[in-house]
PDB file of N, CA and C in Angstrom:
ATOM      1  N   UNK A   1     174.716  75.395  94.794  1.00  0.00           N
ATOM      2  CA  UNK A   1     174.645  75.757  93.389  1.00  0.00           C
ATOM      3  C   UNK A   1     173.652  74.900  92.604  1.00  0.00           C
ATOM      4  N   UNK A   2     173.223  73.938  92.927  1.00  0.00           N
ATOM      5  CA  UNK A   2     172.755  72.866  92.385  1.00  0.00           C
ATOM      6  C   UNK A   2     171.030  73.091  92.239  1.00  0.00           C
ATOM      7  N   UNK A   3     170.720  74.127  93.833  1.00  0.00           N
ATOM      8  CA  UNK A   3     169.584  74.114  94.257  1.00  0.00           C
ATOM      9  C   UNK A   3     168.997  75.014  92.841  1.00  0.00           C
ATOM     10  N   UNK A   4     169.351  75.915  92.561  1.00  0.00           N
ATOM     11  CA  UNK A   4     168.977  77.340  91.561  1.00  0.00           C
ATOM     12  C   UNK A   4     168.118  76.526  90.354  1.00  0.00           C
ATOM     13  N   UNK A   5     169.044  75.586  89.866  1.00  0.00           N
ATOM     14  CA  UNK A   5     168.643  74.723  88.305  1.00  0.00           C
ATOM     15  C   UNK A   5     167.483  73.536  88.408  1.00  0.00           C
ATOM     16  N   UNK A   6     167.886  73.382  89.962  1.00  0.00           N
ATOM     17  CA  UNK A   6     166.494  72.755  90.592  1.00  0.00           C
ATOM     18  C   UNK A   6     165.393  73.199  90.545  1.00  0.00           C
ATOM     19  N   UNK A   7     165.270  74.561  91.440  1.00  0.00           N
ATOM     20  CA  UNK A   7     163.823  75.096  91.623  1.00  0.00           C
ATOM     21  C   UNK A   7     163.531  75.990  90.244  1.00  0.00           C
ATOM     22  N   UNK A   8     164.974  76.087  88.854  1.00  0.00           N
ATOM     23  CA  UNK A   8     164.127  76.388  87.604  1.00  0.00           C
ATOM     24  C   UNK A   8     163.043  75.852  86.856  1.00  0.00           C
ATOM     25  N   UNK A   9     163.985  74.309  87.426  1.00  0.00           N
ATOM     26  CA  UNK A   9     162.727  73.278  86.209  1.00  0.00           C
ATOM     27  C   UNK A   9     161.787  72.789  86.607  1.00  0.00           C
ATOM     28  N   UNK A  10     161.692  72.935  88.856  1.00  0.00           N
ATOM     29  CA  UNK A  10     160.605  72.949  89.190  1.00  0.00           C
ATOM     30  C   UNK A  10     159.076  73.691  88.471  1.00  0.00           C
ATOM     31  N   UNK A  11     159.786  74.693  88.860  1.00  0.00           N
ATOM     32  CA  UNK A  11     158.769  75.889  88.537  1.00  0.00           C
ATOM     33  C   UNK A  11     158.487  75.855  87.291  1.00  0.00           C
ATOM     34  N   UNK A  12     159.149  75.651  86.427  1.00  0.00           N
ATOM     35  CA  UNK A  12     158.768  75.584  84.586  1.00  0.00           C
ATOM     36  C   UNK A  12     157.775  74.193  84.841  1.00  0.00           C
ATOM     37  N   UNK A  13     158.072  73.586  85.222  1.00  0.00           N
ATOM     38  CA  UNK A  13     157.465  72.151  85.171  1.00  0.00           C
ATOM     39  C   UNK A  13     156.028  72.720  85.846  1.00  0.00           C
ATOM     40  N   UNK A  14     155.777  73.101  86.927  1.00  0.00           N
ATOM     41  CA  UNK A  14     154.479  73.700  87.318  1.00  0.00           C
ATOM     42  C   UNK A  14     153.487  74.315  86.383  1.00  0.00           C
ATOM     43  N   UNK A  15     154.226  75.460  85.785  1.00  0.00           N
ATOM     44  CA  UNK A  15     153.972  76.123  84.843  1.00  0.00           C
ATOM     45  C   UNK A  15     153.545  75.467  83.466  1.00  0.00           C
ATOM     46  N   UNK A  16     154.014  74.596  82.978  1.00  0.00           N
ATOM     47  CA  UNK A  16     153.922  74.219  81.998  1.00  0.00           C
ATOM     48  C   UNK A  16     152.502  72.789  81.592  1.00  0.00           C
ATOM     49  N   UNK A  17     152.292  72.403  83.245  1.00  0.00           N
ATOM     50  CA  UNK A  17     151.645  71.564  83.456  1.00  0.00           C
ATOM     51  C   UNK A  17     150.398  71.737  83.930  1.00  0.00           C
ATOM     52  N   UNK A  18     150.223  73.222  84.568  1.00  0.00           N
ATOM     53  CA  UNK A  18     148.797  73.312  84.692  1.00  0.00           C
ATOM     54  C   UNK A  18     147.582  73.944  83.808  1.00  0.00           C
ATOM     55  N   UNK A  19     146.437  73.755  84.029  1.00  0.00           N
ATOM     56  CA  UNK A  19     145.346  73.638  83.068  1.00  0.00           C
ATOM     57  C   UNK A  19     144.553  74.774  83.304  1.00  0.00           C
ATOM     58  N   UNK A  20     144.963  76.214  83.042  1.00  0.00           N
ATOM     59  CA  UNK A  20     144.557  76.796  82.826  1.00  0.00           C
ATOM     60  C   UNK A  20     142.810  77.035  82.789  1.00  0.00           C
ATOM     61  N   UNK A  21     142.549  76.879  81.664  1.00  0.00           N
ATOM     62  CA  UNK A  21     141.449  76.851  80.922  1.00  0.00           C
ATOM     63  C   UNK A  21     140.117  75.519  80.965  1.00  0.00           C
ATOM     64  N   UNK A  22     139.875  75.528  82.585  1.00  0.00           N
ATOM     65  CA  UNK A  22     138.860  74.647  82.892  1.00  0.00           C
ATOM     66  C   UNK A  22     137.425  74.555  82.089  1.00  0.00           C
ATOM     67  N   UNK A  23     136.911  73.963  82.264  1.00  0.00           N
ATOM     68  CA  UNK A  23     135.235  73.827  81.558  1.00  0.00           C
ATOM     69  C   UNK A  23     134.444  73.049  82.449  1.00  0.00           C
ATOM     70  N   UNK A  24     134.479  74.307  83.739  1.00  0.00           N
ATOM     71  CA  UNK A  24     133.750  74.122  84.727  1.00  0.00           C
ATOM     72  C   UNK A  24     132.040  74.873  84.755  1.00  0.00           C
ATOM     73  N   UNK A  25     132.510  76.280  83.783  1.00  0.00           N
ATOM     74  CA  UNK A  25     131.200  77.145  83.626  1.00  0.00           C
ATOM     75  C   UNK A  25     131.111  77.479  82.553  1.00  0.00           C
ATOM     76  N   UNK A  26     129.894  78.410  82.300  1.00  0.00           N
ATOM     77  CA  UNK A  26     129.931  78.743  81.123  1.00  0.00           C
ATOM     78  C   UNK A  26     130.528  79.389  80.573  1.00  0.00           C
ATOM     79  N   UNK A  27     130.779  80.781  81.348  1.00  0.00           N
ATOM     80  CA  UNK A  27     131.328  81.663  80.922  1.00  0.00           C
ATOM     81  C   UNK A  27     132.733  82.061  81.391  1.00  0.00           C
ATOM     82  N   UNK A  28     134.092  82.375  80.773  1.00  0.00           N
ATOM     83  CA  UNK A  28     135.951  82.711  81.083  1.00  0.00           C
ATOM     84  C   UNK A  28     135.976  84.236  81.158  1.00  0.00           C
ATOM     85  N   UNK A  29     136.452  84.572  82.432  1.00  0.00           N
ATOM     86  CA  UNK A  29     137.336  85.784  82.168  1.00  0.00           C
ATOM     87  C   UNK A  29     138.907  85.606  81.828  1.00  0.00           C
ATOM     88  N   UNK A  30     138.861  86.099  80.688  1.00  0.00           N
ATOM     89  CA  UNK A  30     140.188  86.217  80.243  1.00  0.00           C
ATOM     90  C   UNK A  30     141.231  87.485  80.413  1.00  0.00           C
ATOM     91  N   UNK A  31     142.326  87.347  81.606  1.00  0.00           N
ATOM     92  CA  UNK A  31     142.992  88.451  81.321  1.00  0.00           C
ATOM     93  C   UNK A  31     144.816  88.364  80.817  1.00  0.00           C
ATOM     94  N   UNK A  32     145.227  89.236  80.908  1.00  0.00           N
ATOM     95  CA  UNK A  32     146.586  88.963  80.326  1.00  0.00           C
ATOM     96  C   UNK A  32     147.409  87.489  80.442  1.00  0.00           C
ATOM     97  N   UNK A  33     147.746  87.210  81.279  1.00  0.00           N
ATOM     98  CA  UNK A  33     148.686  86.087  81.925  1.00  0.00           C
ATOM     99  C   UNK A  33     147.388  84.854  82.285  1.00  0.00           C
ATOM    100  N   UNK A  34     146.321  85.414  82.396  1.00  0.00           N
ATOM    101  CA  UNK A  34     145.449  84.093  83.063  1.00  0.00           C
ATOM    102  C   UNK A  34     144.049  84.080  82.571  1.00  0.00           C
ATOM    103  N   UNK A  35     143.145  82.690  82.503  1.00  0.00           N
ATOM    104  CA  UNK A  35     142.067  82.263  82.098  1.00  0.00           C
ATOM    105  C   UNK A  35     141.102  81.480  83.317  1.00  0.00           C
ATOM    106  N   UNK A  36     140.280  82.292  83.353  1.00  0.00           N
ATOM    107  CA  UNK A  36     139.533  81.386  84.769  1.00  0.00           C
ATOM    108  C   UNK A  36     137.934  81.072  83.854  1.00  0.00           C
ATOM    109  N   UNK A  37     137.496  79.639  83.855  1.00  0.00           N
ATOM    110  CA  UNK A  37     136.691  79.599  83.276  1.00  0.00           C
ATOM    111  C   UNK A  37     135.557  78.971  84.471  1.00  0.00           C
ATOM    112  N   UNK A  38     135.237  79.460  85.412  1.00  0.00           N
ATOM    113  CA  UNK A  38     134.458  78.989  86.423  1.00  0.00           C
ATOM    114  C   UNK A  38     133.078  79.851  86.496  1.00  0.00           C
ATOM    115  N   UNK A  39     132.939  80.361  85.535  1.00  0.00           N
ATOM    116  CA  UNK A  39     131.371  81.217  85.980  1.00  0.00           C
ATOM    117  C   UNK A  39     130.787  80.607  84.971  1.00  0.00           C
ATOM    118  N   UNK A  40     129.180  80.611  86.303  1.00  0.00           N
ATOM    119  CA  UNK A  40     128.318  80.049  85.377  1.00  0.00           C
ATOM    120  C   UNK A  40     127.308  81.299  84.621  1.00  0.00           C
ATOM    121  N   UNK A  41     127.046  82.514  85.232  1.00  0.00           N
ATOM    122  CA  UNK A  41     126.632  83.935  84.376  1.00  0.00           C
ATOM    123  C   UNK A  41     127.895  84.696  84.060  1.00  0.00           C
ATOM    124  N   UNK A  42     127.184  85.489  83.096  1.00  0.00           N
ATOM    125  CA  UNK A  42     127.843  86.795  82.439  1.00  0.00           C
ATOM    126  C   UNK A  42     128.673  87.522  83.534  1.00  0.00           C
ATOM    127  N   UNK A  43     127.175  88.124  84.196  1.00  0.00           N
ATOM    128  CA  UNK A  43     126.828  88.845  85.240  1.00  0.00           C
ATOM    129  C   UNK A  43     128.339  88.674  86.464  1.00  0.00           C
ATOM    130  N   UNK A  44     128.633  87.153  86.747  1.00  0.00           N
ATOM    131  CA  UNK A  44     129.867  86.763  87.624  1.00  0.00           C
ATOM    132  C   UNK A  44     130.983  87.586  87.103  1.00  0.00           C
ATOM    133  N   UNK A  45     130.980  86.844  85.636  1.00  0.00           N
ATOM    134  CA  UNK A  45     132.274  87.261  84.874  1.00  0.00           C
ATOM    135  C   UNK A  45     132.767  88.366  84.917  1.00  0.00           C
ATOM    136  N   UNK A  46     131.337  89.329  84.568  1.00  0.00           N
ATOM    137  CA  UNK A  46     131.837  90.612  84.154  1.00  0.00           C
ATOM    138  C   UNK A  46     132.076  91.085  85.671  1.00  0.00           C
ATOM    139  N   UNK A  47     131.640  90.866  87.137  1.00  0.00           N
ATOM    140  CA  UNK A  47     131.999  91.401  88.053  1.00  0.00           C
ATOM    141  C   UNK A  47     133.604  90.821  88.375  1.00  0.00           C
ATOM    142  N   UNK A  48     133.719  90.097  88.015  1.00  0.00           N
ATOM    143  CA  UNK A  48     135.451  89.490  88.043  1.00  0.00           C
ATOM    144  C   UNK A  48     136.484  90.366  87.712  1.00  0.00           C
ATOM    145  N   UNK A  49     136.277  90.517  86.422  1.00  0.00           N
ATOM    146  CA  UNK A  49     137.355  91.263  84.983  1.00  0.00           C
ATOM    147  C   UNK A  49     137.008  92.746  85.869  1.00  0.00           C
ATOM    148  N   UNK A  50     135.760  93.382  86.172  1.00  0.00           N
ATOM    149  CA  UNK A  50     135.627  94.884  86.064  1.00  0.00           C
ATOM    150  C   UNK A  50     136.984  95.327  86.895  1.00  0.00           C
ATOM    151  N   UNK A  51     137.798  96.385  86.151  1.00  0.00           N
ATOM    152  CA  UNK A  51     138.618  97.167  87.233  1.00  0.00           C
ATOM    153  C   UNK A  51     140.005  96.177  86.546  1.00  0.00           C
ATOM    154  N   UNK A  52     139.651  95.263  86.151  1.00  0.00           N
ATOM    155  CA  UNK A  52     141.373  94.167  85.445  1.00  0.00           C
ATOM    156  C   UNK A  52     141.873  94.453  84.612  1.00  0.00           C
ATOM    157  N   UNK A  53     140.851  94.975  83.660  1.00  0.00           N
ATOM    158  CA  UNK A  53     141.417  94.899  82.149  1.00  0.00           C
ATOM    159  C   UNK A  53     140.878  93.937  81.358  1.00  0.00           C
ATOM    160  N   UNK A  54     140.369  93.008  81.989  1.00  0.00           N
ATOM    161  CA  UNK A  54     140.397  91.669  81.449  1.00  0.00           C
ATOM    162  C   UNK A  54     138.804  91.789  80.573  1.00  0.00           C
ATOM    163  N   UNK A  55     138.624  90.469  79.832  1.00  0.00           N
ATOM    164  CA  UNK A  55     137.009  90.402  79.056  1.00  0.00           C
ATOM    165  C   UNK A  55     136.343  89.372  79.496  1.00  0.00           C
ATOM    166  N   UNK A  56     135.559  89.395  79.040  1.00  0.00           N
ATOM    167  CA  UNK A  56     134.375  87.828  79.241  1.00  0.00           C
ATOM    168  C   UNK A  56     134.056  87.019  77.772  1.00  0.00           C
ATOM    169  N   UNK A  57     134.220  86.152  77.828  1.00  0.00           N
ATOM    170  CA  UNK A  57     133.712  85.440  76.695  1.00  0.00           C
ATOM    171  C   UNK A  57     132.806  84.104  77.117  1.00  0.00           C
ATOM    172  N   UNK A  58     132.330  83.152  75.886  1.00  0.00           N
ATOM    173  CA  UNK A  58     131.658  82.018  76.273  1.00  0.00           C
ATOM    174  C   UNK A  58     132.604  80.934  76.259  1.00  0.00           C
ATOM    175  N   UNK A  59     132.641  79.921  77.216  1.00  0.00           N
ATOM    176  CA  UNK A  59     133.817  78.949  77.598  1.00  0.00           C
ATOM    177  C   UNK A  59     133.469  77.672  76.483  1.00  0.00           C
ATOM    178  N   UNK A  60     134.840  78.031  75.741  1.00  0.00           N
ATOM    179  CA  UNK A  60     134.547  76.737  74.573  1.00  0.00           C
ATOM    180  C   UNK A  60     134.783  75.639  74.317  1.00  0.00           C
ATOM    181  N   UNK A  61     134.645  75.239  75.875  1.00  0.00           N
ATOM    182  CA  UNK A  61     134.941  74.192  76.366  1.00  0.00           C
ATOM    183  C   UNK A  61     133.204  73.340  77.081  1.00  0.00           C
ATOM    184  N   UNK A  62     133.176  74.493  77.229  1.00  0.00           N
ATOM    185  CA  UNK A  62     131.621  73.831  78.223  1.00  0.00           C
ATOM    186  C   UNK A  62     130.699  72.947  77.257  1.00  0.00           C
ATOM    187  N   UNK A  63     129.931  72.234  78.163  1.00  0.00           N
ATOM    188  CA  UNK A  63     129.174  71.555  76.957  1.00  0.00           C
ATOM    189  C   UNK A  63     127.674  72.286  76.611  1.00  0.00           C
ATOM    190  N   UNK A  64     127.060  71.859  77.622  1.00  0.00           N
ATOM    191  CA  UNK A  64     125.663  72.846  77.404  1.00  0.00           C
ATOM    192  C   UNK A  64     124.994  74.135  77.605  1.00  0.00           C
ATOM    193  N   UNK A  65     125.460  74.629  78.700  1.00  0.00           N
ATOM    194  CA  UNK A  65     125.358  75.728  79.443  1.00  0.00           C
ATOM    195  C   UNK A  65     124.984  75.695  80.430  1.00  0.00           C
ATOM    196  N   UNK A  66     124.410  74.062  80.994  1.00  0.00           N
ATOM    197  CA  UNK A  66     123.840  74.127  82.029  1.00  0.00           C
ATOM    198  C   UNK A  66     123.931  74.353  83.332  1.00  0.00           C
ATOM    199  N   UNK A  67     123.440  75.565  83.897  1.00  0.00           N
ATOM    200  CA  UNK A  67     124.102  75.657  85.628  1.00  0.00           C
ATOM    201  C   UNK A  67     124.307  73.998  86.230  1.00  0.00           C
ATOM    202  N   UNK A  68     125.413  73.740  87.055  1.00  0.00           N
ATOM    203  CA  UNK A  68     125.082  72.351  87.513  1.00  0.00           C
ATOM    204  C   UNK A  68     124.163  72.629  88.993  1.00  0.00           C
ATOM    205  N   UNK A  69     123.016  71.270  89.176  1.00  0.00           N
ATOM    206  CA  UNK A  69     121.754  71.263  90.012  1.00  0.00           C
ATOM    207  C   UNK A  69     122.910  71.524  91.440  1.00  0.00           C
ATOM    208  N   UNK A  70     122.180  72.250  92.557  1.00  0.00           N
ATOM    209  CA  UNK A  70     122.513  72.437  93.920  1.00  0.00           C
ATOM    210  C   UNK A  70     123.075  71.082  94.627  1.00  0.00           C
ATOM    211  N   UNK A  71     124.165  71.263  95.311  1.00  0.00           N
ATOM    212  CA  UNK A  71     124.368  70.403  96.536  1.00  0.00           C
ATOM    213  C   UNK A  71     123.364  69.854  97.752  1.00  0.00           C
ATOM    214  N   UNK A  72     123.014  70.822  98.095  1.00  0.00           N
ATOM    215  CA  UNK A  72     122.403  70.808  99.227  1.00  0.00           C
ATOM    216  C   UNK A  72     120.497  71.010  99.012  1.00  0.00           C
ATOM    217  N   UNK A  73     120.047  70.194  99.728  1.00  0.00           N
ATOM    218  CA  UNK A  73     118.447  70.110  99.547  1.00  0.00           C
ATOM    219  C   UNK A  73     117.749  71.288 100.062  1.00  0.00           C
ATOM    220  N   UNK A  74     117.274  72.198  99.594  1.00  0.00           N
ATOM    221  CA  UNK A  74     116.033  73.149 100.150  1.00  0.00           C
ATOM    222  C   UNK A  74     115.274  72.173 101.219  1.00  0.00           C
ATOM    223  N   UNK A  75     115.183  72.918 102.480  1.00  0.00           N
ATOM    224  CA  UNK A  75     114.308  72.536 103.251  1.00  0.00           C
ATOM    225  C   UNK A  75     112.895  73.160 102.836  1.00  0.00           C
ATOM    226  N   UNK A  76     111.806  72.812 103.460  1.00  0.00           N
ATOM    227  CA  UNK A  76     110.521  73.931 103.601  1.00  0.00           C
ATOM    228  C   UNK A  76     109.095  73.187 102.590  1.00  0.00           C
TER     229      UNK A  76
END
């Protein structure tokens, strides 16, 4: 009986604690229940949301807009 009131306030506690609304990219698709702010074009976004319901907006969180520079070095 004990376990039920356990895994409530687990889960609220999860819920209540995560961060949604990153300011990783420029641009958020926003849909009902959730916010993913990881694209750095429109173009991403809007292929995300198409078919969801969801929209695109500019992340008002980001600072500049700037794509961040590549990981990995171009050879050639």
């Amino acid at each position: 009986m004990r376990t039920i009131p356990i895994a409530a306030f687990t889960l609220a506690a999860m819920f209540l604690s995560g961060n949604p609304a990153r300011a990783d990219g420029t641009w958020c698709a926003y849909y009902v229940l959730h916010t993913s702010c990881g694209f750095y074009s429109f173009e991403q976004c809007q292929a995300t949301v198409s078919g969801n319901g969801g929209f695109c907006a500019r992340n008002p969180f980001s600072g500049n807009g700037v794509q961040p520079q590549s990981r990995y070095r171009r050879e050639g």
